[in-house]
C-alpha atoms as a PDB file:
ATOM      1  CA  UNK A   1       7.006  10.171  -5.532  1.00  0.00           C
ATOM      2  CA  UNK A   2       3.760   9.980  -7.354  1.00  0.00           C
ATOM      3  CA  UNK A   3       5.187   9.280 -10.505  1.00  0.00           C
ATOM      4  CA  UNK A   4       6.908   6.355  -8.388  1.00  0.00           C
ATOM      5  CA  UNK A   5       3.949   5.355  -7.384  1.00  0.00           C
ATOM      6  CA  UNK A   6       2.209   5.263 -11.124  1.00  0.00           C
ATOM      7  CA  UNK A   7       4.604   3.670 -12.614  1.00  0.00           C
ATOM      8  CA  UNK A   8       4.363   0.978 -10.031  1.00  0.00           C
ATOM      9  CA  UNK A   9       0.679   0.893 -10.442  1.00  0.00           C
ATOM     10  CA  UNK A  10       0.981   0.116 -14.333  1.00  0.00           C
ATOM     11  CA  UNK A  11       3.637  -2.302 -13.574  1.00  0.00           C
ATOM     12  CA  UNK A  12       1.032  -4.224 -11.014  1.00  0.00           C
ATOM     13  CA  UNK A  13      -1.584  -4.091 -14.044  1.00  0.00           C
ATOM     14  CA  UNK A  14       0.716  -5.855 -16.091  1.00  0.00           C
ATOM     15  CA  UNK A  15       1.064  -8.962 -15.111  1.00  0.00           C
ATOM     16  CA  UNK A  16       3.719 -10.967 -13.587  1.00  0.00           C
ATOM     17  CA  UNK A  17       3.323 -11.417  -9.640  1.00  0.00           C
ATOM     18  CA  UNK A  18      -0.632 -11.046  -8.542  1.00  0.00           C
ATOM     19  CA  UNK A  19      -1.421  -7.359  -8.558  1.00  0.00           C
ATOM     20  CA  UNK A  20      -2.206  -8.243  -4.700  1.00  0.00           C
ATOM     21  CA  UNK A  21       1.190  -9.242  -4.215  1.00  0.00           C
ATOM     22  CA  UNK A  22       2.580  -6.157  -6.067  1.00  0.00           C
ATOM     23  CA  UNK A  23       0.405  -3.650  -4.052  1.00  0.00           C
ATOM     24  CA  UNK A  24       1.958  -5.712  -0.958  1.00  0.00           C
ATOM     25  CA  UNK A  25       5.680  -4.658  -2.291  1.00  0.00           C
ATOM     26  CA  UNK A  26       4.815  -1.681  -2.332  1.00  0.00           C
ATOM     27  CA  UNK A  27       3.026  -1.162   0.679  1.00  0.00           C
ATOM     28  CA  UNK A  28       6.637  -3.003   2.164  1.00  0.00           C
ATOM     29  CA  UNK A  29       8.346  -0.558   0.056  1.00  0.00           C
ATOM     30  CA  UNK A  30       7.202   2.376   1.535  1.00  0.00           C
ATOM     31  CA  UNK A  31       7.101   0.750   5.174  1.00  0.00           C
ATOM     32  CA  UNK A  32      10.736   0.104   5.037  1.00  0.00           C
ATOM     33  CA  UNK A  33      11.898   3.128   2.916  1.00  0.00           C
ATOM     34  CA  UNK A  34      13.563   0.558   0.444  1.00  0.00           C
ATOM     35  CA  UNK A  35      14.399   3.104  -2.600  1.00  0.00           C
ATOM     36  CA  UNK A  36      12.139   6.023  -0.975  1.00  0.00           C
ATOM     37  CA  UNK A  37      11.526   7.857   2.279  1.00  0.00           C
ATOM     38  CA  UNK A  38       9.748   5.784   5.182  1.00  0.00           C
ATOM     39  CA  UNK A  39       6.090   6.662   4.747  1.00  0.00           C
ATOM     40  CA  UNK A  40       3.646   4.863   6.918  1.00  0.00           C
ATOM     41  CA  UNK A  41       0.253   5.973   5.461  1.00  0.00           C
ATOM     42  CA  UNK A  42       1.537   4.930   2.240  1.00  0.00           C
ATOM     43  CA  UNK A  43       2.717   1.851   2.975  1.00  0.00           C
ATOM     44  CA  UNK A  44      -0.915   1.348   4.689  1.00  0.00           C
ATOM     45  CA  UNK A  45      -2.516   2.224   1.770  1.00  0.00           C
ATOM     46  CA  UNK A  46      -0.842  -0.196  -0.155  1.00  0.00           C
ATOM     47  CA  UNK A  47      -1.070  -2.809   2.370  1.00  0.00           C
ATOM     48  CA  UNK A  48      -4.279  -1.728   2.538  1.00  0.00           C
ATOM     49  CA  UNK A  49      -5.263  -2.252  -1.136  1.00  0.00           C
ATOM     50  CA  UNK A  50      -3.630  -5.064  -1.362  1.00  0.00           C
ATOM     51  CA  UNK A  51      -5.412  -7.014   1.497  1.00  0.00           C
ATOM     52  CA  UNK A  52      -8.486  -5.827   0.020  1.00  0.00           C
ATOM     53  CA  UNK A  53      -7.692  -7.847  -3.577  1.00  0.00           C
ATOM     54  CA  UNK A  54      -6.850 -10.977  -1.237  1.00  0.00           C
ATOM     55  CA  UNK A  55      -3.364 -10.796   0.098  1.00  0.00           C
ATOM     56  CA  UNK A  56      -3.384 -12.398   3.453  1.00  0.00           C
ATOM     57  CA  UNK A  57       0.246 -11.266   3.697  1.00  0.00           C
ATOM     58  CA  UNK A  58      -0.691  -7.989   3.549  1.00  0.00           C
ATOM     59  CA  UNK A  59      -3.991  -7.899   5.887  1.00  0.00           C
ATOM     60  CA  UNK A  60      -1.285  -9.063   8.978  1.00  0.00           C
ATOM     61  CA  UNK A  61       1.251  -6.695   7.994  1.00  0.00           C
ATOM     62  CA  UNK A  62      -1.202  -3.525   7.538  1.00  0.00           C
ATOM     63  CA  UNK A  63      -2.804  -5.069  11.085  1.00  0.00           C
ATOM     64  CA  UNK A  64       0.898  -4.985  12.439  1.00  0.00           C
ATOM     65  CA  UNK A  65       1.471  -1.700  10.937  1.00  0.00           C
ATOM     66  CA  UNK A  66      -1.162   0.177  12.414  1.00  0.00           C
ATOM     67  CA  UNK A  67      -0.383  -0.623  15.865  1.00  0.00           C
ATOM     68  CA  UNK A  68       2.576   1.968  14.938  1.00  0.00           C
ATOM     69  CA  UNK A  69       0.090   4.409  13.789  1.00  0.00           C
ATOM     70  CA  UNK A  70      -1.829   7.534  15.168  1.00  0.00           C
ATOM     71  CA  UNK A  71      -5.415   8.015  14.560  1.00  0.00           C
ATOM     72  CA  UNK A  72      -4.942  10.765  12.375  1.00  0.00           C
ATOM     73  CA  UNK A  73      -2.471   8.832  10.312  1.00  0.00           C
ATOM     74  CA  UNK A  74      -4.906   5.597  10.099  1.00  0.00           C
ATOM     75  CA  UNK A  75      -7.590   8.104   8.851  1.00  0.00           C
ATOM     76  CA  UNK A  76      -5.202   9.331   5.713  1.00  0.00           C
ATOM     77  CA  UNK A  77      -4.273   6.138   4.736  1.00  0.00           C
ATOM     78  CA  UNK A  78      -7.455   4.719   4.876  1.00  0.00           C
ATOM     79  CA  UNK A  79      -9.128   7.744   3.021  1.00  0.00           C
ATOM     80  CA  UNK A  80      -6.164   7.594   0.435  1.00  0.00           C
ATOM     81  CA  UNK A  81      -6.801   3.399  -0.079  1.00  0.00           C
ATOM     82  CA  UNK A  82     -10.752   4.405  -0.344  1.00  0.00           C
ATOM     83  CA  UNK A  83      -9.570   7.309  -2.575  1.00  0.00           C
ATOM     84  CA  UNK A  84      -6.873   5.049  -5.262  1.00  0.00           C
ATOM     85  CA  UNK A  85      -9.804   2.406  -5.218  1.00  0.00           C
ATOM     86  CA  UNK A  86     -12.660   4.779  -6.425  1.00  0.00           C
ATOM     87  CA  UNK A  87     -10.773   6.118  -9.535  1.00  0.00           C
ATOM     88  CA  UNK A  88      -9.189   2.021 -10.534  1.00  0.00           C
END
């Protein structure tokens, strides 16, 4: 799944749609398990990420999303968004 997740990265560095809206597909990606297993802190993460370059889209859905969450869950996909955004 990492490699997944790379190759998406370089894809949303590319060009195309806004790198926003790319993180957003994936955070949806990974939310609805379309082409991988459902994985929530993933998907906030990405929604996560995404909201943070400007995606209003994704700031309601990661909002929406973590009503579904746990605490402990919020806290590894928050430390994994703070994580991905140190190293890019």
């Amino acid at each position: 799944m990492a490699r997944f997740e790379m190759q998406n990265t370089e894809y949303a560095t590319m060009g195309g749609e806004s790198r926003a809206e790319a993180f957003c597909n994936m955070g949806l990606m990974y939310a609805t398990g379309r082409g991988c297993a459902v994985d929530l802190v993933s998907a906030h993460k990405w929604l996560n990420i995404a909201a943070i370059k400007g995606s209003d889209r994704a700031a309601e859905l990661r909002q929406d999303l973590a009503q579904t969450m746990s605490k402990a869950e919020l806290a590894a996909a928050l430390r994994a968004a703070r994580e991905w955004m140190t190293m890019h």
